[in-house]
PDB file of N, CA and C in Angstrom:
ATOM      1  N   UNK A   1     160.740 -51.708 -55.569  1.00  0.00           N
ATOM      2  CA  UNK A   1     159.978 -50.574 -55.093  1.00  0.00           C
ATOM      3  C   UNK A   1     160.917 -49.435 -54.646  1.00  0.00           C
ATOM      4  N   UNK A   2     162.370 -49.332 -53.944  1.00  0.00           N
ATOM      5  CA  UNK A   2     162.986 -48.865 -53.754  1.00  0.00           C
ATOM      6  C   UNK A   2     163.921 -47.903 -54.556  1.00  0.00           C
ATOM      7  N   UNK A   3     164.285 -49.135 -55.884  1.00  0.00           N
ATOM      8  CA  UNK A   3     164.720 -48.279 -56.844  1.00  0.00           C
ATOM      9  C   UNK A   3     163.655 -46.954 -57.471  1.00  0.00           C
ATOM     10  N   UNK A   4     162.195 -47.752 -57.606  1.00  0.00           N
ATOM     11  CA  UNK A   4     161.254 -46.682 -58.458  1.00  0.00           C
ATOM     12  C   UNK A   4     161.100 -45.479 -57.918  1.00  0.00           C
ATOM     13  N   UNK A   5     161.210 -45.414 -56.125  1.00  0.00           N
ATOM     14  CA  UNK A   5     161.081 -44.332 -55.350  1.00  0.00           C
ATOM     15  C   UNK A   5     161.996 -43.307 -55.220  1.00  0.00           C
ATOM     16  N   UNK A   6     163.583 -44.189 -55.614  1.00  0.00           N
ATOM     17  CA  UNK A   6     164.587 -43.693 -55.697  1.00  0.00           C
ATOM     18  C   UNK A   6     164.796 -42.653 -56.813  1.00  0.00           C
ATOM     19  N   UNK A   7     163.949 -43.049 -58.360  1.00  0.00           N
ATOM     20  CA  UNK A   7     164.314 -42.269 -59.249  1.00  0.00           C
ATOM     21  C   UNK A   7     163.348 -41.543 -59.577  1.00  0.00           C
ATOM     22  N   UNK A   8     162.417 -41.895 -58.672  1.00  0.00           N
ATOM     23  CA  UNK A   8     161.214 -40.351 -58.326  1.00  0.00           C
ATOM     24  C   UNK A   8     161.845 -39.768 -58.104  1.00  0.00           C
ATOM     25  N   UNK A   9     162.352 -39.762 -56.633  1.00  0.00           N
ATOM     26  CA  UNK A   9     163.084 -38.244 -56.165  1.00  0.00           C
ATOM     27  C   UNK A   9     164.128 -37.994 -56.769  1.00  0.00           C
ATOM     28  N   UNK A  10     164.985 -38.678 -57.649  1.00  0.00           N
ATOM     29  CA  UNK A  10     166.147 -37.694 -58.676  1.00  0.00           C
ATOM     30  C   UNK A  10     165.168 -36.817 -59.343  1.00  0.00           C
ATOM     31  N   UNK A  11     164.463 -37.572 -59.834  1.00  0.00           N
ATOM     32  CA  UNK A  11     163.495 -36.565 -61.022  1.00  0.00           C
ATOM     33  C   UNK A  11     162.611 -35.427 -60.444  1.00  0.00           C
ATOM     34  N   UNK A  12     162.478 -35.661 -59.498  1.00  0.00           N
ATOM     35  CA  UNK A  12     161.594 -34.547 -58.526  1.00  0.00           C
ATOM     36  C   UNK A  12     162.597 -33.585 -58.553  1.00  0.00           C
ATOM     37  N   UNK A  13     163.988 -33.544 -58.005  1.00  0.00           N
ATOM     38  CA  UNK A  13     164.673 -33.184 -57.480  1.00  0.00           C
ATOM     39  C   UNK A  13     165.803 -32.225 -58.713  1.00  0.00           C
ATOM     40  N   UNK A  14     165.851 -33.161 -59.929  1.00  0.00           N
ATOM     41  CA  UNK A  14     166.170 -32.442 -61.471  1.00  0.00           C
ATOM     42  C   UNK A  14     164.954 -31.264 -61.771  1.00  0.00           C
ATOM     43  N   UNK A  15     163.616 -31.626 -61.263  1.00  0.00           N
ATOM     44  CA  UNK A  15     162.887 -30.688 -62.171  1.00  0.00           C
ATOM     45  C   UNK A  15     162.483 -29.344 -60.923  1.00  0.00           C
ATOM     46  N   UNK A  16     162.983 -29.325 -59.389  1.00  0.00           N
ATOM     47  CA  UNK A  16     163.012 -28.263 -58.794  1.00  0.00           C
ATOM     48  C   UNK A  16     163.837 -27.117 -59.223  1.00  0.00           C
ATOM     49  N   UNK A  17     165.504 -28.252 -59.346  1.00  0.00           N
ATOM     50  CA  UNK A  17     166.315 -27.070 -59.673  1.00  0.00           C
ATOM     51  C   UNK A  17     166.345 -26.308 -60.667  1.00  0.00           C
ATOM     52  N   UNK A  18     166.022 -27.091 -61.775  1.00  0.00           N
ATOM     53  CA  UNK A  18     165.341 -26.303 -62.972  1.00  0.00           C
ATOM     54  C   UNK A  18     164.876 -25.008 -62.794  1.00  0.00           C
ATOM     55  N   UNK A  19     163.824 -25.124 -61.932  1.00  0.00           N
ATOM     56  CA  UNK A  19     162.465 -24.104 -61.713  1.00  0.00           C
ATOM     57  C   UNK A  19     163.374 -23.456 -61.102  1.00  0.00           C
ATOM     58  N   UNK A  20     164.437 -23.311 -60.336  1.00  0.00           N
ATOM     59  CA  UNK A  20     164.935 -22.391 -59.479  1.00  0.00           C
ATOM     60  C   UNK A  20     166.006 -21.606 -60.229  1.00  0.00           C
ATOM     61  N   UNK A  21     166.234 -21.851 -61.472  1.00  0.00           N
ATOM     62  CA  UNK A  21     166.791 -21.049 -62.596  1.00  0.00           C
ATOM     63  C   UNK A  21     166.408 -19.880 -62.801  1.00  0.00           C
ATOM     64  N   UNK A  22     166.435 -18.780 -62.550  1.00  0.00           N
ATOM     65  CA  UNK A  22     165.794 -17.341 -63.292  1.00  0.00           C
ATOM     66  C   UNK A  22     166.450 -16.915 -64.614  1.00  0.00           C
ATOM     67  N   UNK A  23     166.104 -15.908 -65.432  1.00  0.00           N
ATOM     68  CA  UNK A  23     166.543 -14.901 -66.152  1.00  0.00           C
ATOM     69  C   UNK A  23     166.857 -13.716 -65.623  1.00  0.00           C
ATOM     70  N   UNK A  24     167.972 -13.400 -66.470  1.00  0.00           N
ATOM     71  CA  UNK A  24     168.352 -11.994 -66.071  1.00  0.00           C
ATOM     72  C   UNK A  24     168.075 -11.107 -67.095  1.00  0.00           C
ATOM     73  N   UNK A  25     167.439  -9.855 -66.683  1.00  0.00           N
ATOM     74  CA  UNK A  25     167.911  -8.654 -67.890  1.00  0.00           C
ATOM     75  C   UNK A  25     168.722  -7.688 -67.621  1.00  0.00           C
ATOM     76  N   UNK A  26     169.619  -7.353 -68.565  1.00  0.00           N
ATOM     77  CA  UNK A  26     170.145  -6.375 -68.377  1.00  0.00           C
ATOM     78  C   UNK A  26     169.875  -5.102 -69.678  1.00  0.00           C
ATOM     79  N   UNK A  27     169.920  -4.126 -68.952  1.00  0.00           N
ATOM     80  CA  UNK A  27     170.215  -2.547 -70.099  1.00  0.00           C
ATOM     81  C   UNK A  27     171.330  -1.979 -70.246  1.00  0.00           C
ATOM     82  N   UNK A  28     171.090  -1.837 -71.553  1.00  0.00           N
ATOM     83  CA  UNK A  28     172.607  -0.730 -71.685  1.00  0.00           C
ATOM     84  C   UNK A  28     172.169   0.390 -72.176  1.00  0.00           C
ATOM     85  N   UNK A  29     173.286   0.820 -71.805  1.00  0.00           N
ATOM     86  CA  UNK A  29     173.652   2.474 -72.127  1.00  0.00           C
ATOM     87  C   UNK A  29     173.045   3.159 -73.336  1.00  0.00           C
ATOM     88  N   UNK A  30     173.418   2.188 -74.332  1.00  0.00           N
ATOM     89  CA  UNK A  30     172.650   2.447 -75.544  1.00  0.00           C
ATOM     90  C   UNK A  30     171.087   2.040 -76.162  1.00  0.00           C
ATOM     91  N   UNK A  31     170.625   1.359 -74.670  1.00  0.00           N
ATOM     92  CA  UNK A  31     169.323   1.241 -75.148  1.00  0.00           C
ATOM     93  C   UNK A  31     169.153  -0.338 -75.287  1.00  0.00           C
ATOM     94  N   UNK A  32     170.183  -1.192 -75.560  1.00  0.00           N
ATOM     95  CA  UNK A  32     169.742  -2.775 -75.876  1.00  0.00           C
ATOM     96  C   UNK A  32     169.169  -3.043 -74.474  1.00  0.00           C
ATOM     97  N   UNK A  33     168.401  -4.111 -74.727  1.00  0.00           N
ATOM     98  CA  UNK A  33     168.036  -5.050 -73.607  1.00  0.00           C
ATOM     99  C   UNK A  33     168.616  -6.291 -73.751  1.00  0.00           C
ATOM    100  N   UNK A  34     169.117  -6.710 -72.694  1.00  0.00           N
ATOM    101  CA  UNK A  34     170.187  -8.917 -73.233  1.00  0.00           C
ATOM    102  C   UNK A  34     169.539  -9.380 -71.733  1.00  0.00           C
ATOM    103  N   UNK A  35     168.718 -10.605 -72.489  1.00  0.00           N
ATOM    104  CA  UNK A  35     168.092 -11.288 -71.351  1.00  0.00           C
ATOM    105  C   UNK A  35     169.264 -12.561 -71.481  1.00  0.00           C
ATOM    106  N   UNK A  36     169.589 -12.932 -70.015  1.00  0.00           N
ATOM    107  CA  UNK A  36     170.957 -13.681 -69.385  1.00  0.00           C
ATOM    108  C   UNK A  36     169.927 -14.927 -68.758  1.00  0.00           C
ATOM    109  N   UNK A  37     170.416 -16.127 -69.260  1.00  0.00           N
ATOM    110  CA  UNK A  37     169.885 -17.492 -69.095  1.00  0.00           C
ATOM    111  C   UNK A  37     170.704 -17.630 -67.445  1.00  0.00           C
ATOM    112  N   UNK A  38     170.199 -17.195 -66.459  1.00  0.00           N
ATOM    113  CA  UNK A  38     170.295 -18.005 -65.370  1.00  0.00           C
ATOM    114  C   UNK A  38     171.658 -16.557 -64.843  1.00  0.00           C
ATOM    115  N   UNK A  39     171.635 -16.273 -64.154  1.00  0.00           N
ATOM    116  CA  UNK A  39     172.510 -15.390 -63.189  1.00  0.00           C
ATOM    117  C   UNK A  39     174.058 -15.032 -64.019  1.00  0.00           C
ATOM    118  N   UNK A  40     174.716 -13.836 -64.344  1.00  0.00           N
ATOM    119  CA  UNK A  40     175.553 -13.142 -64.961  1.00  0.00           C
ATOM    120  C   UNK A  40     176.877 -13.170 -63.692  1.00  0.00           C
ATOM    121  N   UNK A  41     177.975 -13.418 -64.116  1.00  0.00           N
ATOM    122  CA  UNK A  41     178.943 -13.580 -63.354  1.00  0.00           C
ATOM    123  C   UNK A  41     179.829 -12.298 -63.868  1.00  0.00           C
ATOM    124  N   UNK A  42     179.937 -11.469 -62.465  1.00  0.00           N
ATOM    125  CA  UNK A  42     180.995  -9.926 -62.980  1.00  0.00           C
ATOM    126  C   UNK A  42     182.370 -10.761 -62.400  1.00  0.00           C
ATOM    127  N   UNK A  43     183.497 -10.076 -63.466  1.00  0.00           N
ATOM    128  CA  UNK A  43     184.731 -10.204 -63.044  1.00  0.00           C
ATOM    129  C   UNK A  43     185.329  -9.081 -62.236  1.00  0.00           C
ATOM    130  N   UNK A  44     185.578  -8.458 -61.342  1.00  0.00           N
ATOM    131  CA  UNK A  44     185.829  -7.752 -60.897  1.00  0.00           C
ATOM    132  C   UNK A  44     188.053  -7.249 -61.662  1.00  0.00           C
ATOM    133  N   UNK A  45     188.277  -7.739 -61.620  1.00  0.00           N
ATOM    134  CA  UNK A  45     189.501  -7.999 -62.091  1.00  0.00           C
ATOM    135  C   UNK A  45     189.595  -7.123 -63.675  1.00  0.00           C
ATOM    136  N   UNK A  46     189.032  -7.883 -64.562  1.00  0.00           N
ATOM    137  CA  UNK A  46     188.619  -7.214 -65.602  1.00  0.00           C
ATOM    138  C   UNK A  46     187.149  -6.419 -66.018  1.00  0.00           C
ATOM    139  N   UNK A  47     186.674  -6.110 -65.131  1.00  0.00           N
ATOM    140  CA  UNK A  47     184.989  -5.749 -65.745  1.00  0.00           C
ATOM    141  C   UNK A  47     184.311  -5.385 -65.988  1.00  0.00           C
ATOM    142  N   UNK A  48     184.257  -7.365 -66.792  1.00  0.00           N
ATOM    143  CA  UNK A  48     183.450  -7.565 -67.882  1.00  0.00           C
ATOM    144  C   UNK A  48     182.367  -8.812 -67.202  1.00  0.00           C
ATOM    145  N   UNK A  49     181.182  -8.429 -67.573  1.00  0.00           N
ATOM    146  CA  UNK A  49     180.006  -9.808 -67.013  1.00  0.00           C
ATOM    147  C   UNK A  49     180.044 -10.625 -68.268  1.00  0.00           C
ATOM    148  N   UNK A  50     179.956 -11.979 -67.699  1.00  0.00           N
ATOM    149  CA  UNK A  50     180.359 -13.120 -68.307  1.00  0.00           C
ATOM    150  C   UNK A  50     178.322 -13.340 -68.452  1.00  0.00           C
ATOM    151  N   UNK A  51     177.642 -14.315 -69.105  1.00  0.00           N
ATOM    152  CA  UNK A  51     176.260 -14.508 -69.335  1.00  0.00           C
ATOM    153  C   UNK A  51     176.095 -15.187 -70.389  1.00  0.00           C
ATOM    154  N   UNK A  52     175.278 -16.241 -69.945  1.00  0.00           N
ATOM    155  CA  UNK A  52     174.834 -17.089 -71.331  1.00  0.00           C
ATOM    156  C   UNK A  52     173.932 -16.876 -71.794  1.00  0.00           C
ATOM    157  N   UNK A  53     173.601 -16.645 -73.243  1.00  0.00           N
ATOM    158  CA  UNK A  53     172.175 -15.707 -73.908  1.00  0.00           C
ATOM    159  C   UNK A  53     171.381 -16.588 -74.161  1.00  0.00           C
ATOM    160  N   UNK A  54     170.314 -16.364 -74.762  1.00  0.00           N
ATOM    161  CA  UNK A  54     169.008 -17.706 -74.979  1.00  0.00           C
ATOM    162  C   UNK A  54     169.474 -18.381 -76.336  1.00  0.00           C
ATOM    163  N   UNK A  55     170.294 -18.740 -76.804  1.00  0.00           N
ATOM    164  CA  UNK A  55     170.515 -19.978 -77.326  1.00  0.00           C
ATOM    165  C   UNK A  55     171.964 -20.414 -76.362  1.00  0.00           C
ATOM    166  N   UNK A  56     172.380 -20.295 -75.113  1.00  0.00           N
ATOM    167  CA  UNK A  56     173.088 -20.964 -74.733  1.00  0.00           C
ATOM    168  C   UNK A  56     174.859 -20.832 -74.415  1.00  0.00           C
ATOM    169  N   UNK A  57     174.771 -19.821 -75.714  1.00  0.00           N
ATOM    170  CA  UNK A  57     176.230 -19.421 -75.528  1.00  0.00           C
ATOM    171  C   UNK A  57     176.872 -18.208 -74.950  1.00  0.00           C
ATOM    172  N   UNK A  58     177.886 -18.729 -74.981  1.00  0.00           N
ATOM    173  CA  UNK A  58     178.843 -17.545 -73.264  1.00  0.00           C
ATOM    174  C   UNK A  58     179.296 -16.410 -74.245  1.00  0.00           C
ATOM    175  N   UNK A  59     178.736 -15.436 -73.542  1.00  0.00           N
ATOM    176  CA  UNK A  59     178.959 -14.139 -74.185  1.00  0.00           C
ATOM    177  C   UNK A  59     179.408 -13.230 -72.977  1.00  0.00           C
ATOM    178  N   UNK A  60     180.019 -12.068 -73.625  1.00  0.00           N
ATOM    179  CA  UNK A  60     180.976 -10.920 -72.359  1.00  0.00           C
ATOM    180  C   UNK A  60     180.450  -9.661 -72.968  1.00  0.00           C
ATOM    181  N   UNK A  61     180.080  -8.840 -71.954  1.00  0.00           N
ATOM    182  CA  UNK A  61     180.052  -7.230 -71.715  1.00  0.00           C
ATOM    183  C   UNK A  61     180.612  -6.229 -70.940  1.00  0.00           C
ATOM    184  N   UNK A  62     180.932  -5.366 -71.130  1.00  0.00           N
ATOM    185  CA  UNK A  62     182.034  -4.643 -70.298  1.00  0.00           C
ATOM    186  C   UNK A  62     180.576  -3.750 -69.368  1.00  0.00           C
ATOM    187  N   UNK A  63     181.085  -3.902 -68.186  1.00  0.00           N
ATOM    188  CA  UNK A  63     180.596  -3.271 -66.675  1.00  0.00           C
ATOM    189  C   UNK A  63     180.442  -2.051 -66.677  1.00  0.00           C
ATOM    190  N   UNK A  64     180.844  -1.308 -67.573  1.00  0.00           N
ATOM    191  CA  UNK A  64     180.659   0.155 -67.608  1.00  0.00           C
ATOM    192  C   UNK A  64     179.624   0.568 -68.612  1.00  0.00           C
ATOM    193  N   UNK A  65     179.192  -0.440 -69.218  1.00  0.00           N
ATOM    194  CA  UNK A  65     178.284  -0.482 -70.888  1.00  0.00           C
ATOM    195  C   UNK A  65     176.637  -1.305 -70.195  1.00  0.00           C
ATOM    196  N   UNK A  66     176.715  -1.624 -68.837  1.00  0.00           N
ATOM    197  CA  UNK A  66     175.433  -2.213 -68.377  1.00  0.00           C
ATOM    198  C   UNK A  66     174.943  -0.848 -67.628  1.00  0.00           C
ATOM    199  N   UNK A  67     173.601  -0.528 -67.764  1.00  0.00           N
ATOM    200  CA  UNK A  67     172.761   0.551 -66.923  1.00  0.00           C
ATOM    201  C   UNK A  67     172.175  -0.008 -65.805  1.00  0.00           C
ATOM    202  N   UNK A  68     171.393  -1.464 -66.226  1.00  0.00           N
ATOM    203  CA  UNK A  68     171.063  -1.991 -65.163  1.00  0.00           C
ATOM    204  C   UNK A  68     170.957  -3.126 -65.666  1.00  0.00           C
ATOM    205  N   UNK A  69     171.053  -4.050 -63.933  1.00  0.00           N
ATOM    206  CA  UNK A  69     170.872  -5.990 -64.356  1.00  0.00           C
ATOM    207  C   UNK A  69     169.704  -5.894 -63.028  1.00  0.00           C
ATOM    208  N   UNK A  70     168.819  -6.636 -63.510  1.00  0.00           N
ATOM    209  CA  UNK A  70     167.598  -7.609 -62.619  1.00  0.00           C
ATOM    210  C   UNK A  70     166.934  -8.857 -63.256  1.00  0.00           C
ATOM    211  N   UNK A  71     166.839  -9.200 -62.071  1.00  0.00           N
ATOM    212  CA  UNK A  71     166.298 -10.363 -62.276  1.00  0.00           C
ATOM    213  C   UNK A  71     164.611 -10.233 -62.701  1.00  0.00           C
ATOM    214  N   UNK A  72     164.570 -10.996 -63.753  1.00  0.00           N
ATOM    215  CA  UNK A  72     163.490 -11.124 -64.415  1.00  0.00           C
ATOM    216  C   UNK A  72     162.165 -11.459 -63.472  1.00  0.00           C
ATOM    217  N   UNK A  73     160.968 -11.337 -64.179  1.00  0.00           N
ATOM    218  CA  UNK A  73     160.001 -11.611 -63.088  1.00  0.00           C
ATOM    219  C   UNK A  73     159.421 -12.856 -63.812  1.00  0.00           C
ATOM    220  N   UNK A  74     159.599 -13.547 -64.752  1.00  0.00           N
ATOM    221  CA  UNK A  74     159.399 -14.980 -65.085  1.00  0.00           C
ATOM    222  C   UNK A  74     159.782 -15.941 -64.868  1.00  0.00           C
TER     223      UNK A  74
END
């Protein structure tokens, strides 16, 4: 009984953080829109925002080429 309760709450607990994932959009300058799977990391050093696109992979944009980033309302 302990174990079953036990791997309730992993699974409870896998499918919160999930939900606590957002999208990001961002605009550019030129008009694109790039929706960002889960929060965009700026480098300050070089920047460029780091963002993973909707199939998953890590893609870079330079900080001066974004108009605006928000967080999605979905």
């Amino acid at each position: 009984m302990k174990k079953t309760a036990a791997v309730i709450s992993a699974l409870m607990l896998t499918f919160t953080l999930a939900a606590c994932s957002s999208n990001y959009v961002m605009h550019t300058n030129d008009g694109r829109t790039i929706v960002a799977d889960g929060k965009p990391q700026v480098d300050e050093d070089t920047g460029m925002i780091s963002y993973k696109d909707a199939n998953g992979v890590e893609q870079q944009i330079n900080r001066a080429d974004v108009k605006e980033l928000a967080e999605s309302d979905q």
